[in-house]
Protein backbone atom coordinates (compact mmCIF):
# COMPACT_ATOMS: atom_id res chain seq x y z
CA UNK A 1 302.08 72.16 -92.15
CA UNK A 2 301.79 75.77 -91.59
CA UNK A 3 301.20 76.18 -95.49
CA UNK A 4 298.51 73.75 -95.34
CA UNK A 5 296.64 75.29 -92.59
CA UNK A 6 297.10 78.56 -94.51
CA UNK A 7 295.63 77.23 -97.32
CA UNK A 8 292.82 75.17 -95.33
CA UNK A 9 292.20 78.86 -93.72
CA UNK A 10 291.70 80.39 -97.10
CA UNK A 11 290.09 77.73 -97.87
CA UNK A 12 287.35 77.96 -95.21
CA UNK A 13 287.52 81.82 -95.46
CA UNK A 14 286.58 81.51 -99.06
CA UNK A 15 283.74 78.93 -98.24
CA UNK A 16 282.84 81.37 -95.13
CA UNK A 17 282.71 84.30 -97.88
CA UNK A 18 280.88 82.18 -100.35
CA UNK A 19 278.18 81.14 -97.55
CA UNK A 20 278.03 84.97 -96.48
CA UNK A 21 277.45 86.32 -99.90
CA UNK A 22 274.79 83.43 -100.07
CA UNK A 23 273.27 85.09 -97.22
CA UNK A 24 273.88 87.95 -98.20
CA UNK A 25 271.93 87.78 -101.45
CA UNK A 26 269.30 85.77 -100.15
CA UNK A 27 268.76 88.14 -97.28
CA UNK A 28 268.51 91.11 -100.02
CA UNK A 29 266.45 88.95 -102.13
CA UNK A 30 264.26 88.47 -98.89
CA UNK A 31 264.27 91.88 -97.95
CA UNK A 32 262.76 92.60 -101.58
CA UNK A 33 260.09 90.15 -101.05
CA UNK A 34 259.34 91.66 -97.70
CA UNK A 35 258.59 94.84 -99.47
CA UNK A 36 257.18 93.88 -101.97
CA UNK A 37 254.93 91.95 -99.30
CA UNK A 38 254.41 94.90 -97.34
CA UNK A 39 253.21 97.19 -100.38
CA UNK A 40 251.07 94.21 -100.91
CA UNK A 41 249.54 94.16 -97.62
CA UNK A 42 249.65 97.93 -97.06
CA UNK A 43 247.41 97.37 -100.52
CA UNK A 44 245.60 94.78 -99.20
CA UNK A 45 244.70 97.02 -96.18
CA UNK A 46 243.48 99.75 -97.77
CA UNK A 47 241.43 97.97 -99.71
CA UNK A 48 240.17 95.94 -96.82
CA UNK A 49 239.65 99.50 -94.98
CA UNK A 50 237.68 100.43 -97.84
CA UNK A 51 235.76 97.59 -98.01
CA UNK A 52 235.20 97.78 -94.58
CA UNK A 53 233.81 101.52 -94.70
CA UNK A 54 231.42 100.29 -97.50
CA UNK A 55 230.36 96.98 -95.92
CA UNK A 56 229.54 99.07 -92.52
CA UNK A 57 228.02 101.69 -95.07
CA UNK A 58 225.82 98.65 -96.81
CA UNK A 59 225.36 97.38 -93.19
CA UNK A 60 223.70 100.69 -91.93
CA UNK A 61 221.90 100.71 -95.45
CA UNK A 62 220.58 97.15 -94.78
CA UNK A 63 220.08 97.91 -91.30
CA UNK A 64 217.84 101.29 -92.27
CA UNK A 65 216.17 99.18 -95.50
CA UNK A 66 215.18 96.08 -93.24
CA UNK A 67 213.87 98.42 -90.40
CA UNK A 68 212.22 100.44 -92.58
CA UNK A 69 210.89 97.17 -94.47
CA UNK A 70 210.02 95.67 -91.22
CA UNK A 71 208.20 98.49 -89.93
CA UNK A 72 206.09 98.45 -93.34
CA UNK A 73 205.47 95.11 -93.01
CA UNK A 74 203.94 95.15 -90.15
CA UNK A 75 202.10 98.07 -91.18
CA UNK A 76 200.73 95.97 -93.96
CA UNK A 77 200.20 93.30 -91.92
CA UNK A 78 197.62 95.39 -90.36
CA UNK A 79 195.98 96.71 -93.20
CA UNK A 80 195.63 93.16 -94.57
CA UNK A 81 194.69 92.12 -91.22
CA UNK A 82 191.69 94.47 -91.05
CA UNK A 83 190.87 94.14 -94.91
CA UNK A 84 191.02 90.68 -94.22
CA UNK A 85 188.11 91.33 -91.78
CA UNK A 86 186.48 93.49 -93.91
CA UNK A 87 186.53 91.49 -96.30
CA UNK A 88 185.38 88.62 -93.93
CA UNK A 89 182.58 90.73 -92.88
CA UNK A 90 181.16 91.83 -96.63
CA UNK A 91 181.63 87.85 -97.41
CA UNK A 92 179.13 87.11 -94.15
CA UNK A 93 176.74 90.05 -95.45
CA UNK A 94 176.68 88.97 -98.65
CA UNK A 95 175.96 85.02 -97.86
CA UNK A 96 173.09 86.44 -95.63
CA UNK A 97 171.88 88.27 -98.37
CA UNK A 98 171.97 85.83 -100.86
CA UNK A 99 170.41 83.27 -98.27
CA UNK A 100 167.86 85.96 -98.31
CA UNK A 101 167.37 86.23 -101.71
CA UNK A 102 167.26 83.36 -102.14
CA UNK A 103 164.24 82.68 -99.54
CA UNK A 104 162.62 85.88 -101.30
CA UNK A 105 162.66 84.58 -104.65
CA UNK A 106 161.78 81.25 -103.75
CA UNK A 107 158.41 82.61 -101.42
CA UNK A 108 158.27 84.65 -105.01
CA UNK A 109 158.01 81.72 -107.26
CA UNK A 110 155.52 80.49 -104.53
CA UNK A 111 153.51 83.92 -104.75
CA UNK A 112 153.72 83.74 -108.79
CA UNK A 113 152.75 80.18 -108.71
CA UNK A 114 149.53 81.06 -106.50
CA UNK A 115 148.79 84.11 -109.12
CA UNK A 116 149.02 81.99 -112.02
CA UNK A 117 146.59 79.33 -110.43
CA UNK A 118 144.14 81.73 -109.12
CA UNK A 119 144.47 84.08 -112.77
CA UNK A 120 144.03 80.54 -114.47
CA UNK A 121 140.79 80.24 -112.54
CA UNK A 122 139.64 83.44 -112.89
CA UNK A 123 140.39 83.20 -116.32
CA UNK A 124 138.69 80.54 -117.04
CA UNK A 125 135.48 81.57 -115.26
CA UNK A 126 135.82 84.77 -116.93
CA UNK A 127 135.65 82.70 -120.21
CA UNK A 128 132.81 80.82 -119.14
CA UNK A 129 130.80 84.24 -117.80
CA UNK A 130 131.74 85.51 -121.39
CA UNK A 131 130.42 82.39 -122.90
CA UNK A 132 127.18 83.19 -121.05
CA UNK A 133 127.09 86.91 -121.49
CA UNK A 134 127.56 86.13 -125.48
CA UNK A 135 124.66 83.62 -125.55
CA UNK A 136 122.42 86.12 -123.28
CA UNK A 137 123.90 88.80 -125.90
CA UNK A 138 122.23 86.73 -129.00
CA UNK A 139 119.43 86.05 -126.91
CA UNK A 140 119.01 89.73 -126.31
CA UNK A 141 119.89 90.49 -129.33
CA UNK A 142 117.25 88.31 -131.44
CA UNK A 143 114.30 89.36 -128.45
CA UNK A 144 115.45 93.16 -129.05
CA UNK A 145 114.99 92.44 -132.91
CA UNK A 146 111.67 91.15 -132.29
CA UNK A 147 110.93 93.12 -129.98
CA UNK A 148 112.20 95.81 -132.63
CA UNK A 149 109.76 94.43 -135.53
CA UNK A 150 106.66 94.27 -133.40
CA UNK A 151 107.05 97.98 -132.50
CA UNK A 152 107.75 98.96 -135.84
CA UNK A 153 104.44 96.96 -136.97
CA UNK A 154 102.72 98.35 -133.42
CA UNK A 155 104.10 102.04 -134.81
CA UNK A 156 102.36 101.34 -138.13
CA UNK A 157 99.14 100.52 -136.80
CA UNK A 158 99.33 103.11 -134.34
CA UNK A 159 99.79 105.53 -137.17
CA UNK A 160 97.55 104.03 -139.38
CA UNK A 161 95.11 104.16 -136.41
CA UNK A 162 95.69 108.15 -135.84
CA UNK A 163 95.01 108.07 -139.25
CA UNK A 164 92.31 106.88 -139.17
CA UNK A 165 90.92 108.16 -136.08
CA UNK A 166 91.55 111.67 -137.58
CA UNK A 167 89.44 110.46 -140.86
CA UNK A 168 86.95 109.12 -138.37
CA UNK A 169 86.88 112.43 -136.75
CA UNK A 170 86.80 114.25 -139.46
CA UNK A 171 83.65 112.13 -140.60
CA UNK A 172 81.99 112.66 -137.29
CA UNK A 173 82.49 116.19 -137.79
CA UNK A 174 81.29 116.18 -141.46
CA UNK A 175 77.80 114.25 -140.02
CA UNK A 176 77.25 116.54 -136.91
CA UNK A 177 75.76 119.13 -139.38
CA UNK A 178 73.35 116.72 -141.08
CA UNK A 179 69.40 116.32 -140.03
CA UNK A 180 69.12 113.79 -137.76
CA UNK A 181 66.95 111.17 -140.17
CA UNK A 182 69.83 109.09 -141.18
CA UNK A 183 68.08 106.72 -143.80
CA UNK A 184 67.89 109.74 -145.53
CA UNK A 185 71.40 109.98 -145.44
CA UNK A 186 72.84 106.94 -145.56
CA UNK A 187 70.67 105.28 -148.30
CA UNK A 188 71.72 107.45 -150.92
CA UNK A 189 75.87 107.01 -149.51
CA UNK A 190 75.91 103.65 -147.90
CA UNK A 191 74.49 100.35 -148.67
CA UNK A 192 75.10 99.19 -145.22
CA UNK A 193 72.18 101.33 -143.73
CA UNK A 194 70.06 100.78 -146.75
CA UNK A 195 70.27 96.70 -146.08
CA UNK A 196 69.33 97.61 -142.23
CA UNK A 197 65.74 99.71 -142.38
CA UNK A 198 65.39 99.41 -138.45
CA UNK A 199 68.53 101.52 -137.68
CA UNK A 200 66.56 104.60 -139.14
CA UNK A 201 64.56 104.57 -135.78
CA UNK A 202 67.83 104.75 -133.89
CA UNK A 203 69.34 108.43 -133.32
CA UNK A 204 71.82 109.36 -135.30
CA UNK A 205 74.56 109.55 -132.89
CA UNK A 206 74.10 105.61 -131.42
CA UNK A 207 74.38 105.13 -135.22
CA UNK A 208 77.63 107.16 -135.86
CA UNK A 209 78.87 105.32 -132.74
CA UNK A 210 78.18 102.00 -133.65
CA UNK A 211 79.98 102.55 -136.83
CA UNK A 212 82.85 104.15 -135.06
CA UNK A 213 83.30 101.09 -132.75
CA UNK A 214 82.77 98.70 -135.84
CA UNK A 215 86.04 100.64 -137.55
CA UNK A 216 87.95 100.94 -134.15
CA UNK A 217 87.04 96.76 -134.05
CA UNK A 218 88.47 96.19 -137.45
CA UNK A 219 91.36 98.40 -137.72
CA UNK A 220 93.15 96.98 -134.11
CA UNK A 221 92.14 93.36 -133.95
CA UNK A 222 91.83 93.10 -138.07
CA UNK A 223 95.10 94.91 -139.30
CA UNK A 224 94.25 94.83 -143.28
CA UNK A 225 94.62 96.96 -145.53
CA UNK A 226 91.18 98.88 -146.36
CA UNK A 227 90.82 98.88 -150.10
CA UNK A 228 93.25 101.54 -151.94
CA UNK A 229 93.74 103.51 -148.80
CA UNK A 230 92.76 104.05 -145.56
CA UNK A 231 92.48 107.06 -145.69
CA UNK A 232 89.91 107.02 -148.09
CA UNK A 233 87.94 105.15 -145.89
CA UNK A 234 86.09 107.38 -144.40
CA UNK A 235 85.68 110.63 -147.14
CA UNK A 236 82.53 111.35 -148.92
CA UNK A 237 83.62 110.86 -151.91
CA UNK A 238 85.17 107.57 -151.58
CA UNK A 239 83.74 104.33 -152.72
CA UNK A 240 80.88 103.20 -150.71
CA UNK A 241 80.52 99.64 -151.46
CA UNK A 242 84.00 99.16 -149.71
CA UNK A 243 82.93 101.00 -146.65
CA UNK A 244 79.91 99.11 -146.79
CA UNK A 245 81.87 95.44 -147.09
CA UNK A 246 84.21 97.26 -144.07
CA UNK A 247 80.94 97.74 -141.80
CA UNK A 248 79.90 94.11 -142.58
């Protein structure tokens, strides 16, 4: 019996042994985990320290970029604001302007539309005036070429009258030296005084005058030419039967 206990004790001493080198190991095996766990975590805590620095680093950043980001926000809020006025204000000039403009240009097209209407008129009366003016301008025109011819014909008779005035002259001249019987004169030049014996009893200058008249007579209400000339009319030595047919 006392063998059998013995070898139950050894028994359960070697199963005791056996179940305290199980713990054993497996408390060694534990305690390597453990450190390996706490290198881990003393790993894992530096790195979350770190991360920690640079998140409250980034988080200052941010804090600082947003502020800073806000702040210019707002300032460009207010600059938009007031160019946003601005702007609203040039927009109401400019519709009043181009209201005005367009009342200006339409009062122009009114204004041009008058102009052409009253230059059409005066255009056309203009024309007409013209028209006139051109027909009084011919009219004119053929009276001052008329009017042209008949002086030239009055300037030929008035120099073929000073012509002959200055033969008749010169005549009158010639005879104021002769005696005063003209038969005596005359019969022997003129046929005319030879065909009228009472105009010896008349003096010799009511003679001379009465010719004188009888030439003035022909030569301005009878324009004619007087034989070759007329100024041979009246000289000595011209031919007396065409004086004579003058005086007749």
């Amino acid at each position: 019996m006392q063998n059998l206990k013995k070898e139950s004790l050894k028994i359960q001493k070697k199963t005791v042994d056996n179940h305290v080198d199980a713990a054993l190991n497996y408390n060694a095996h534990l305690e390597r985990e453990n450190a390996t766990l706490r290198t881990q975590v003393q790993d894992l805590t530096e790195k979350y320290e770190g991360l920690w620095k640079y998140f409250q680093e980034k988080r200052e950043k941010f804090r600082s970029d947003f502020e800073r980001l806000h702040q210019e926000v707002k300032i460009n809020e207010g600059h938009l604001i007031d160019k946003n006025k601005k702007y609203l204000e040039q927009q109401k000039k400019l519709t009043e302007e181009v209201k005005r403009m367009k009342r200006e240009n339409e009062e122009l097209k009114l204004q041009r539309q008058n102009i052409e209407n009253v230059t059409t008129k005066e255009i056309n009366k203009l024309e007409s005036e013209i028209t006139l003016l051109k027909r009084d301008q011919e009219i004119l025109r053929a009276g001052y070429q008329r009017s042209n011819e008949k002086y030239q014909k009055n300037k030929i008779k008035l120099q073929h009258a000073m012509s002959v005035i200055q033969e008749l002259t010169e005549v009158v001249s010639h005879y104021a030296t002769k005696p005063k019987n003209v038969c005596e004169i005359t019969q022997t030049e003129w046929e005319t005084f030879e065909t009228n014996p009472s105009d010896c009893s008349q003096p010799r200058d009511s003679v001379l005058k009465n010719a004188e008249n009888l030439l003035l007579s022909d030569i301005f209400f009878k324009p004619r030419s007087f034989c070759d000339s007329e100024i041979d009319l009246f000289r000595v030595r011209s031919k007396t039967k065409c004086l004579s047919k003058t005086l007749r």
